[in-house]
N, C-alpha and C. Protein backbone atom coordinates (compact mmCIF):
# COMPACT_ATOMS: atom_id res chain seq x y z
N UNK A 1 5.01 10.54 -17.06
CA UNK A 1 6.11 10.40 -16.12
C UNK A 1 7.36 10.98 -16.77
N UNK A 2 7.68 12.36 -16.29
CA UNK A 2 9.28 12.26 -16.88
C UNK A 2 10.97 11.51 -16.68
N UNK A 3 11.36 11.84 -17.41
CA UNK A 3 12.93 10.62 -17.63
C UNK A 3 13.08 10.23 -16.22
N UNK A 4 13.50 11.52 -15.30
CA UNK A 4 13.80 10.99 -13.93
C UNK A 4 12.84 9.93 -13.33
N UNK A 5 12.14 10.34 -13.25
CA UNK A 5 11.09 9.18 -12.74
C UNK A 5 10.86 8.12 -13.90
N UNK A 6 11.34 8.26 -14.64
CA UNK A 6 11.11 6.55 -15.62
C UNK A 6 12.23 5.89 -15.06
N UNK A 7 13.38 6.55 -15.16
CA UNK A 7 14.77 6.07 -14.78
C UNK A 7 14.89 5.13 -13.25
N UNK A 8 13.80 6.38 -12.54
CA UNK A 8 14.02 5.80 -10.93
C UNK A 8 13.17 4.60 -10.96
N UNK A 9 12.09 4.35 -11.87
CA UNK A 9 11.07 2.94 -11.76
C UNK A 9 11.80 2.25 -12.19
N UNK A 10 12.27 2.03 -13.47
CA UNK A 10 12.83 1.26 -14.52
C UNK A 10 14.73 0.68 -13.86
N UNK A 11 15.23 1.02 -12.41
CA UNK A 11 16.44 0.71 -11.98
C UNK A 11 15.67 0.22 -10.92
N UNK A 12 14.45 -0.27 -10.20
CA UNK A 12 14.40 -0.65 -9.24
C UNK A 12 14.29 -2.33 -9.17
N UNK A 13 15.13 -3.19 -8.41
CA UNK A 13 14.79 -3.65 -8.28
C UNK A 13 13.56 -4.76 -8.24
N UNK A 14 12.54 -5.73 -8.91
CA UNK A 14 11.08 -5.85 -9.49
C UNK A 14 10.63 -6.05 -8.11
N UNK A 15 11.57 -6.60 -6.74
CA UNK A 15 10.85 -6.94 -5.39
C UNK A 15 9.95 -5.67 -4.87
N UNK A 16 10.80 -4.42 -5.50
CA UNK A 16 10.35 -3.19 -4.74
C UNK A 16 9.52 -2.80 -5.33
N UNK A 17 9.22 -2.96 -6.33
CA UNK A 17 8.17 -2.32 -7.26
C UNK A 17 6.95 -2.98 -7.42
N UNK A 18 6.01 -2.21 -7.51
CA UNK A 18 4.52 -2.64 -7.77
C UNK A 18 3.72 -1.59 -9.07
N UNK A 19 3.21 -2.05 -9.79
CA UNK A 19 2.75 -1.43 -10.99
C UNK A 19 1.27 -1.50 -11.27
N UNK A 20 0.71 -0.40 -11.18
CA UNK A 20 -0.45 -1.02 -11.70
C UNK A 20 -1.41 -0.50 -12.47
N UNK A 21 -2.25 -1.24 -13.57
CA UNK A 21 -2.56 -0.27 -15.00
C UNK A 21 -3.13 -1.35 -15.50
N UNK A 22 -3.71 -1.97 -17.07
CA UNK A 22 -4.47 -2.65 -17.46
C UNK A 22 -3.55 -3.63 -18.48
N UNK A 23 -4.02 -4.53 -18.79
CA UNK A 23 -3.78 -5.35 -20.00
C UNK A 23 -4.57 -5.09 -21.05
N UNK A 24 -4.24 -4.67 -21.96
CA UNK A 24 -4.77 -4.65 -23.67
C UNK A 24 -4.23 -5.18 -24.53
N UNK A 25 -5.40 -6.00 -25.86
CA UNK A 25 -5.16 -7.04 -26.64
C UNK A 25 -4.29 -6.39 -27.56
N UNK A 26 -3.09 -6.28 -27.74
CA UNK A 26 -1.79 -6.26 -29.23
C UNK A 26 -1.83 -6.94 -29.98
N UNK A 27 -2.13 -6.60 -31.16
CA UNK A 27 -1.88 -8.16 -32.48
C UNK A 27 -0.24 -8.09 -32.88
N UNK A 28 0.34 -9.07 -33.08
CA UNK A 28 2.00 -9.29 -33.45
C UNK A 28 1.72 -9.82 -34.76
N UNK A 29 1.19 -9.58 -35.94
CA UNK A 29 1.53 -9.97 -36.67
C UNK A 29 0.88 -11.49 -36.90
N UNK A 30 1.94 -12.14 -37.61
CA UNK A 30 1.65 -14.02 -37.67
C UNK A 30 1.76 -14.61 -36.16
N UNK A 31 2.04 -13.84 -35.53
CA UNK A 31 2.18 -14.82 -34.70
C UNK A 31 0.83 -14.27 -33.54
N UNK A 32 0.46 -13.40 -33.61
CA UNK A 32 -0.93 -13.33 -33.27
C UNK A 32 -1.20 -12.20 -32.03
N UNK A 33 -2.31 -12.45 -31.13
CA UNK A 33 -2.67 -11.63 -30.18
C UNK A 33 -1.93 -11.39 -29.00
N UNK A 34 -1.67 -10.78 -28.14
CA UNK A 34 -1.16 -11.47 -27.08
C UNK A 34 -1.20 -9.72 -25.88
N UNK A 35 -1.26 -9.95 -24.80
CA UNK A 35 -2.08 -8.80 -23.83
C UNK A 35 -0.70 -8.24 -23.62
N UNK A 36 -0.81 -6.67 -23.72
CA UNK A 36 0.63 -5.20 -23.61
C UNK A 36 -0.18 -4.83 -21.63
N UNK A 37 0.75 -4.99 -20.89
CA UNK A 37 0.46 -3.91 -19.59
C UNK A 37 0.31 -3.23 -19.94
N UNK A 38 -0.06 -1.72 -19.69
CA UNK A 38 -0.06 0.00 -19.71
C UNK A 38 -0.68 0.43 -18.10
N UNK A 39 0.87 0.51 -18.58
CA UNK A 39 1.14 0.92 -16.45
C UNK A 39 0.70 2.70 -16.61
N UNK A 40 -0.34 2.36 -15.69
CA UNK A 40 -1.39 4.08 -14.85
C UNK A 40 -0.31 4.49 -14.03
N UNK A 41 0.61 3.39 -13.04
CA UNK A 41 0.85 3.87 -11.71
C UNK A 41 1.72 3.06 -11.19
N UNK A 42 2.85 3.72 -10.81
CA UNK A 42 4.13 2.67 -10.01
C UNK A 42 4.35 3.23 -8.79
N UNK A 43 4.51 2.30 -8.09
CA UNK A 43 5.11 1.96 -6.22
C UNK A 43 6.15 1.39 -6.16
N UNK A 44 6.90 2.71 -5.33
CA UNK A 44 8.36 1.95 -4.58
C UNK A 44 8.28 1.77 -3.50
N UNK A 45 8.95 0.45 -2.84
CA UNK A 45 9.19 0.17 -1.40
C UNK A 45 9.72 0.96 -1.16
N UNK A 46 8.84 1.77 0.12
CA UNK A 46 10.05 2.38 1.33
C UNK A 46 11.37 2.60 1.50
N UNK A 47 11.64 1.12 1.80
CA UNK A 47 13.02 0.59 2.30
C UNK A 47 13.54 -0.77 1.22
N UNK A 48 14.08 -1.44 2.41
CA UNK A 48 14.91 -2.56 1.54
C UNK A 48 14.48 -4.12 2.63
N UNK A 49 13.67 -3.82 3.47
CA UNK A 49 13.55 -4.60 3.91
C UNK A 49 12.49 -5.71 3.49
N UNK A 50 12.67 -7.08 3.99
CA UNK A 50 11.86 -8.00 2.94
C UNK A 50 10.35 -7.71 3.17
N UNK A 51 9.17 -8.61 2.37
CA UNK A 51 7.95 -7.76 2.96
C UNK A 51 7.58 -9.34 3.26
N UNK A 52 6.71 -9.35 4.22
CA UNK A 52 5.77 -10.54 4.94
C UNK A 52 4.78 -10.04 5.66
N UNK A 53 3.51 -11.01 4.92
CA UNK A 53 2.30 -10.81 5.18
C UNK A 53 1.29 -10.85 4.11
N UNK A 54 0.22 -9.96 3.74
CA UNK A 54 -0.78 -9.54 2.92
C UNK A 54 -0.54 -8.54 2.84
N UNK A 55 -0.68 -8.24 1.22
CA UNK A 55 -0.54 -6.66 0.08
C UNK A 55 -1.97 -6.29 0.58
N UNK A 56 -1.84 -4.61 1.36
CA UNK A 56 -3.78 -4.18 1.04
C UNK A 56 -3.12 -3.03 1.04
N UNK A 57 -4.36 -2.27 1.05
CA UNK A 57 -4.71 -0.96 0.53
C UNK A 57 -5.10 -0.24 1.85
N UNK A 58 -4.22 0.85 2.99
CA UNK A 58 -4.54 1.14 3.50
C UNK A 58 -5.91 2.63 3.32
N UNK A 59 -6.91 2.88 3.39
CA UNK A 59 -7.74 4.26 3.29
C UNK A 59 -8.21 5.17 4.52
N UNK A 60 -8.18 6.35 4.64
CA UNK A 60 -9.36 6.86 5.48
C UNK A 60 -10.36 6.54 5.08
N UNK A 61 -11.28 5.97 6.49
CA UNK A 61 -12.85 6.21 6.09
C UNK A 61 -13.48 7.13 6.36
N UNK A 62 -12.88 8.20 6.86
CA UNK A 62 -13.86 9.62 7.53
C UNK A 62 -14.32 9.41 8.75
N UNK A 63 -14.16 8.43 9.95
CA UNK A 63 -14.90 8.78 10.73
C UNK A 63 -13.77 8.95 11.69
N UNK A 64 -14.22 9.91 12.43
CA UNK A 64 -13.58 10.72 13.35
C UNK A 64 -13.60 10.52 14.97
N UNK A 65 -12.89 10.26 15.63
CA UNK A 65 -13.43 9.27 17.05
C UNK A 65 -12.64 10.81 17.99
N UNK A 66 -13.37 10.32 19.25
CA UNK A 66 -12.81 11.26 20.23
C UNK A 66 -11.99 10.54 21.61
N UNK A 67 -11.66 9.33 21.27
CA UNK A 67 -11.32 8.38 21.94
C UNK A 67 -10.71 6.67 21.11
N UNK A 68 -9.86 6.03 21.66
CA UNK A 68 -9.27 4.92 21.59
C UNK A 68 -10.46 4.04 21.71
N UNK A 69 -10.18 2.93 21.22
CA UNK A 69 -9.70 2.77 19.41
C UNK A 69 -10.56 3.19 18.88
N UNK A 70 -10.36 3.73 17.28
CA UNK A 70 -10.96 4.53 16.52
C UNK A 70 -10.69 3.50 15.24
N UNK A 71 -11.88 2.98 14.75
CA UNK A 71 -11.76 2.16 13.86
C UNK A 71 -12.04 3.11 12.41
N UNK A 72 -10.91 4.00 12.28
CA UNK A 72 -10.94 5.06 11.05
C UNK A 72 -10.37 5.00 9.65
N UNK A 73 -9.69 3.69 9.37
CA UNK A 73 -9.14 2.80 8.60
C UNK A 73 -9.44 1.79 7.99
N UNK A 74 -9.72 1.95 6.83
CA UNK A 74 -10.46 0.53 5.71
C UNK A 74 -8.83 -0.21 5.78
N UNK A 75 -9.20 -1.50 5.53
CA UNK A 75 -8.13 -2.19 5.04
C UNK A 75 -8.42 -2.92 3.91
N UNK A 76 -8.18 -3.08 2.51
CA UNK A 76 -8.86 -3.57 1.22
C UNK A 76 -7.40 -4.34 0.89
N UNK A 77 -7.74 -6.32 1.15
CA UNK A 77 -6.90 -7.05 0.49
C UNK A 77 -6.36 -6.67 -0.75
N UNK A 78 -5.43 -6.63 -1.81
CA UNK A 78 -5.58 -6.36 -2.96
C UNK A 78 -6.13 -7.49 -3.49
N UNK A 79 -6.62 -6.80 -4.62
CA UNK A 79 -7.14 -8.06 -6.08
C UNK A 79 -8.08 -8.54 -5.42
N UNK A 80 -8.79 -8.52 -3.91
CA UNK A 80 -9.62 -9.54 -3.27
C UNK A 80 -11.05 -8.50 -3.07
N UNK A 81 -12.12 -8.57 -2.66
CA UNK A 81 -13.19 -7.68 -2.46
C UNK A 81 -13.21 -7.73 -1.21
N UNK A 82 -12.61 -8.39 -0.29
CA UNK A 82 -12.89 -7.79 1.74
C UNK A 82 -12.11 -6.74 1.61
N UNK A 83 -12.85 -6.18 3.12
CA UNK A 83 -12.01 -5.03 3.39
C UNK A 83 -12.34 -5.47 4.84
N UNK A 84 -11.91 -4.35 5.69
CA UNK A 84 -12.27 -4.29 7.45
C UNK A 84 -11.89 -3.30 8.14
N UNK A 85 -12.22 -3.25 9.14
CA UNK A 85 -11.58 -1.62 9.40
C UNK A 85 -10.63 -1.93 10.72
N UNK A 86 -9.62 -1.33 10.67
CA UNK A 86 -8.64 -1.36 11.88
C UNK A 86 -8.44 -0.30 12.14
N UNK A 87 -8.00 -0.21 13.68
CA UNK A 87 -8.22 1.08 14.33
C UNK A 87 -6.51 1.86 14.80
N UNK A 88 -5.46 1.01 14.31
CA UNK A 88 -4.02 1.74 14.19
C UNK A 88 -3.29 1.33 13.28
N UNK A 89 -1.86 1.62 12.97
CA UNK A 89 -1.34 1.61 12.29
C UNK A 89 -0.06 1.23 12.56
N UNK A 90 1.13 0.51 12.68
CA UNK A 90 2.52 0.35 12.95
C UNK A 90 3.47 -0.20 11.71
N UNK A 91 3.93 1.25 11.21
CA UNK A 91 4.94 1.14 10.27
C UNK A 91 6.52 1.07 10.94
N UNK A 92 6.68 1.26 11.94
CA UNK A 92 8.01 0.96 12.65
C UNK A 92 9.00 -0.07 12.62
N UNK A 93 8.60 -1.42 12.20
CA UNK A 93 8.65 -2.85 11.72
C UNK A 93 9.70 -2.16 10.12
N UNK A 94 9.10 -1.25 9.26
CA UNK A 94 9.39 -1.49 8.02
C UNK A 94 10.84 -0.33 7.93
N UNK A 95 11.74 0.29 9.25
CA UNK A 95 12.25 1.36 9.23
C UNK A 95 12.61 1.89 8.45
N UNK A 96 11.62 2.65 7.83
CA UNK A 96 11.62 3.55 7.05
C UNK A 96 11.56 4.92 7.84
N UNK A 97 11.93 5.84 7.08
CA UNK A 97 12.68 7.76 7.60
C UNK A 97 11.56 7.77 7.90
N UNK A 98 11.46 9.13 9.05
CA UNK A 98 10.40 9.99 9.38
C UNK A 98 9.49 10.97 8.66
N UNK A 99 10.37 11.01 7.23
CA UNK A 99 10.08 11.66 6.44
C UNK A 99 8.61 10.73 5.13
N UNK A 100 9.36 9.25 5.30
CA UNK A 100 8.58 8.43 4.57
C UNK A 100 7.93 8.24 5.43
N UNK A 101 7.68 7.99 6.79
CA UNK A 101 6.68 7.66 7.06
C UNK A 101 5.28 9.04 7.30
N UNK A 102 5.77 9.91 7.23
CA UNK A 102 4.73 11.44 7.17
C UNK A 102 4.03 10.98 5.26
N UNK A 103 5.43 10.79 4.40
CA UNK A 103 4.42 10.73 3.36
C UNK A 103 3.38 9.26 3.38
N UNK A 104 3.64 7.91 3.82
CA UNK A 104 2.81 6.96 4.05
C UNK A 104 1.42 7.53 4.88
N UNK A 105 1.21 8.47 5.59
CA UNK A 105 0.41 8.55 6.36
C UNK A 105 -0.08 10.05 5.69
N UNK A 106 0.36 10.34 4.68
CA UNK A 106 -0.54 11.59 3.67
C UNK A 106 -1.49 11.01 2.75
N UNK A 107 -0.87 9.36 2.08
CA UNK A 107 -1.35 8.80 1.68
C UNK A 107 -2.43 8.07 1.86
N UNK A 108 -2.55 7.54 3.12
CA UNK A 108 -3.65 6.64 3.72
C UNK A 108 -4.62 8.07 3.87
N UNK A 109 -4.71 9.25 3.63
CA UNK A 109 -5.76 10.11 4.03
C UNK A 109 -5.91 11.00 2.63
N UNK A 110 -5.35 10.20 1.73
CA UNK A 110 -5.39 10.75 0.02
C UNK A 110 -6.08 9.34 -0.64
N UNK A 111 -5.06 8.92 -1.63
CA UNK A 111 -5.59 7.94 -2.56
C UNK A 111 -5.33 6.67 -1.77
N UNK A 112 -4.98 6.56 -0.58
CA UNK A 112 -4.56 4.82 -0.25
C UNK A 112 -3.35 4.31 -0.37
N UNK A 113 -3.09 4.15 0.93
CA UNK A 113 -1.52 3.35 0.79
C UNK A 113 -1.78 1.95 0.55
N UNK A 114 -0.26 1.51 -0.52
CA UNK A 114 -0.07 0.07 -0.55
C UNK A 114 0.94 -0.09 0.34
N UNK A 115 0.69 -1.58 1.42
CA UNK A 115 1.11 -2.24 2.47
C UNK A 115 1.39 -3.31 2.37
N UNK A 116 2.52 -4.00 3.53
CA UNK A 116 2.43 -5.84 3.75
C UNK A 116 2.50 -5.66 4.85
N UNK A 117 2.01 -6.88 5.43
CA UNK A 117 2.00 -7.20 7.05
C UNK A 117 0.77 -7.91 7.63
N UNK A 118 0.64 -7.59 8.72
CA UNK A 118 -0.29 -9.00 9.40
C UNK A 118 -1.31 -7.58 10.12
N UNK A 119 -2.24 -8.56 10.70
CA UNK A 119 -3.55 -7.74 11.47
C UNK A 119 -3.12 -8.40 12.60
N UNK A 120 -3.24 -7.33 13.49
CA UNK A 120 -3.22 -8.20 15.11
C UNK A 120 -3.94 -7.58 15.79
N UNK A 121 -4.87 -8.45 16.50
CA UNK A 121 -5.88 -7.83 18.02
C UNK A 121 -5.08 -7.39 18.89
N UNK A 122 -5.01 -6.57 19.55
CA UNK A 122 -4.13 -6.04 21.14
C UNK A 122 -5.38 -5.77 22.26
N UNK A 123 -5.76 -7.08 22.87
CA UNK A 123 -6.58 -6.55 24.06
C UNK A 123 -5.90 -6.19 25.31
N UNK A 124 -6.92 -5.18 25.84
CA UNK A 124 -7.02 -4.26 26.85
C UNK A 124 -7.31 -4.75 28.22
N UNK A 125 -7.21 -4.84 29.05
CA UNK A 125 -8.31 -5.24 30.20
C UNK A 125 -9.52 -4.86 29.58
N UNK A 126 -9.42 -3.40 29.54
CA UNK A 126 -11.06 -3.19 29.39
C UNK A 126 -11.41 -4.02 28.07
N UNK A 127 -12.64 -4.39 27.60
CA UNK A 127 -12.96 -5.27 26.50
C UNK A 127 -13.38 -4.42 25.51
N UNK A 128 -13.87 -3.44 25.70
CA UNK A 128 -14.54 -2.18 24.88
C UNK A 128 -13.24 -1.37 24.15
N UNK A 129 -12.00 -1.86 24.65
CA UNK A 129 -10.71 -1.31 24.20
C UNK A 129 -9.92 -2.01 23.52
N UNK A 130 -10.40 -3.12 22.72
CA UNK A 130 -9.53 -4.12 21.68
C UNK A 130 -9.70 -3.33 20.54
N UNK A 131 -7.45 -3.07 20.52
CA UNK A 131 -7.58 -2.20 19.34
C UNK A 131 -7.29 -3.44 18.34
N UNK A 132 -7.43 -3.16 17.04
CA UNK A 132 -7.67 -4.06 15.59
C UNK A 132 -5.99 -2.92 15.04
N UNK A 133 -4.72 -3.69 15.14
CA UNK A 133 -3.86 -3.06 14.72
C UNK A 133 -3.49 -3.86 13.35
N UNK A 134 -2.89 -3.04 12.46
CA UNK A 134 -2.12 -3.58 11.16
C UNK A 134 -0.49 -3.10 11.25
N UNK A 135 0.30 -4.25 11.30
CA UNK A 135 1.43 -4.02 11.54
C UNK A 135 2.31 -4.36 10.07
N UNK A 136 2.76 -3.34 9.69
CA UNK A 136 3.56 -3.61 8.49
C UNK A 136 5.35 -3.87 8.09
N UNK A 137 5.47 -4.82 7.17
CA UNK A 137 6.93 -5.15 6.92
C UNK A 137 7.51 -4.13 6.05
N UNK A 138 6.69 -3.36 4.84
CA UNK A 138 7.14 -2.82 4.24
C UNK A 138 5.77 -1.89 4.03
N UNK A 139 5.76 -0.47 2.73
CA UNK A 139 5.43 0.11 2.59
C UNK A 139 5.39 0.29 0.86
N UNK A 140 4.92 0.86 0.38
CA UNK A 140 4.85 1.40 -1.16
C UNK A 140 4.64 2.76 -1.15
N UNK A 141 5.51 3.88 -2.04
CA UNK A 141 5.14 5.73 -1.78
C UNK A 141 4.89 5.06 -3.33
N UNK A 142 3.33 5.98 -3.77
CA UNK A 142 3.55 6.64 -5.17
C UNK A 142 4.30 7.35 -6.03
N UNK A 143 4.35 6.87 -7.19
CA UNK A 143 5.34 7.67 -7.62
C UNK A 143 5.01 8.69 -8.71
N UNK A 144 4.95 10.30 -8.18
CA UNK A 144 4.36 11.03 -9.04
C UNK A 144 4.15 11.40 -9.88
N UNK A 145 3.43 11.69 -10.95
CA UNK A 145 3.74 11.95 -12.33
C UNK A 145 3.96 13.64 -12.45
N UNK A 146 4.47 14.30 -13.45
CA UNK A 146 5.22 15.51 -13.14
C UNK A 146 3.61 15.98 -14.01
């Protein structure tokens, strides 16, 4: 990561930031063992707005629909092993630029966006048309390494 981008992680706020990388055992001396982070990878919020809900992992799954709803979206709790698939997306809640939201949605079809927010059913009359939406408070962009 160069300076600029250490600078821009290292001034954010800790609400906005998400980090993530491993714990390894450090010996200190007399006073003994004790686990160092070694951060792989940092996330900034979007915006500034608060986040409510569940942290997941938005992904493409590859499948390709020719019609509503298109359940083309893993959703992976973090830290948890479910996932599920939902068939839209509503980042509008988290107002973030048009610009962040093009890169949030480069992401969900790259390595996976990190998200907060709730799952909500939206039925249809028709029954064959209950879309599975994820509506989000906030957002996380990667932050690139140079």
């Amino acid at each position: 990561m160069n300076k600029n981008k250490r600078e821009l992680v290292q001034n954010q706020d800790s609400s906005r930031l998400i980090l993530r990388g491993t714990i390894v055992p450090v010996e200190f001396g007399k006073i003994g063992e004790f686990g160092e982070l070694r951060v792989k990878e940092a996330f900034i919020a979007a915006t500034d707005v608060p986040t409510k809900g569940t942290f997941v992992t938005l992904k493409n799954n590859g499948i390709v629909c020719f019609t509503t709803p298109c359940f083309s979206t893993e959703k992976f709790i973090l830290n948890q092993p479910q996932s599920s698939q939902i068939s839209s997306i509503d980042l509008s809640q988290t107002r973030a630029t048009p610009e962040q939201i093009e890169a949030a949605n480069k992401e969900i079809f790259a390595l996976g966006l990190i998200a907060v927010g709730t799952t909500k059913v939206v039925d249809d009359l028709n029954p064959t048309k209950r879309d599975v939406k994820f509506v989000a408070t906030q957002f996380y962009l990667r932050v690139k390494p140079n």
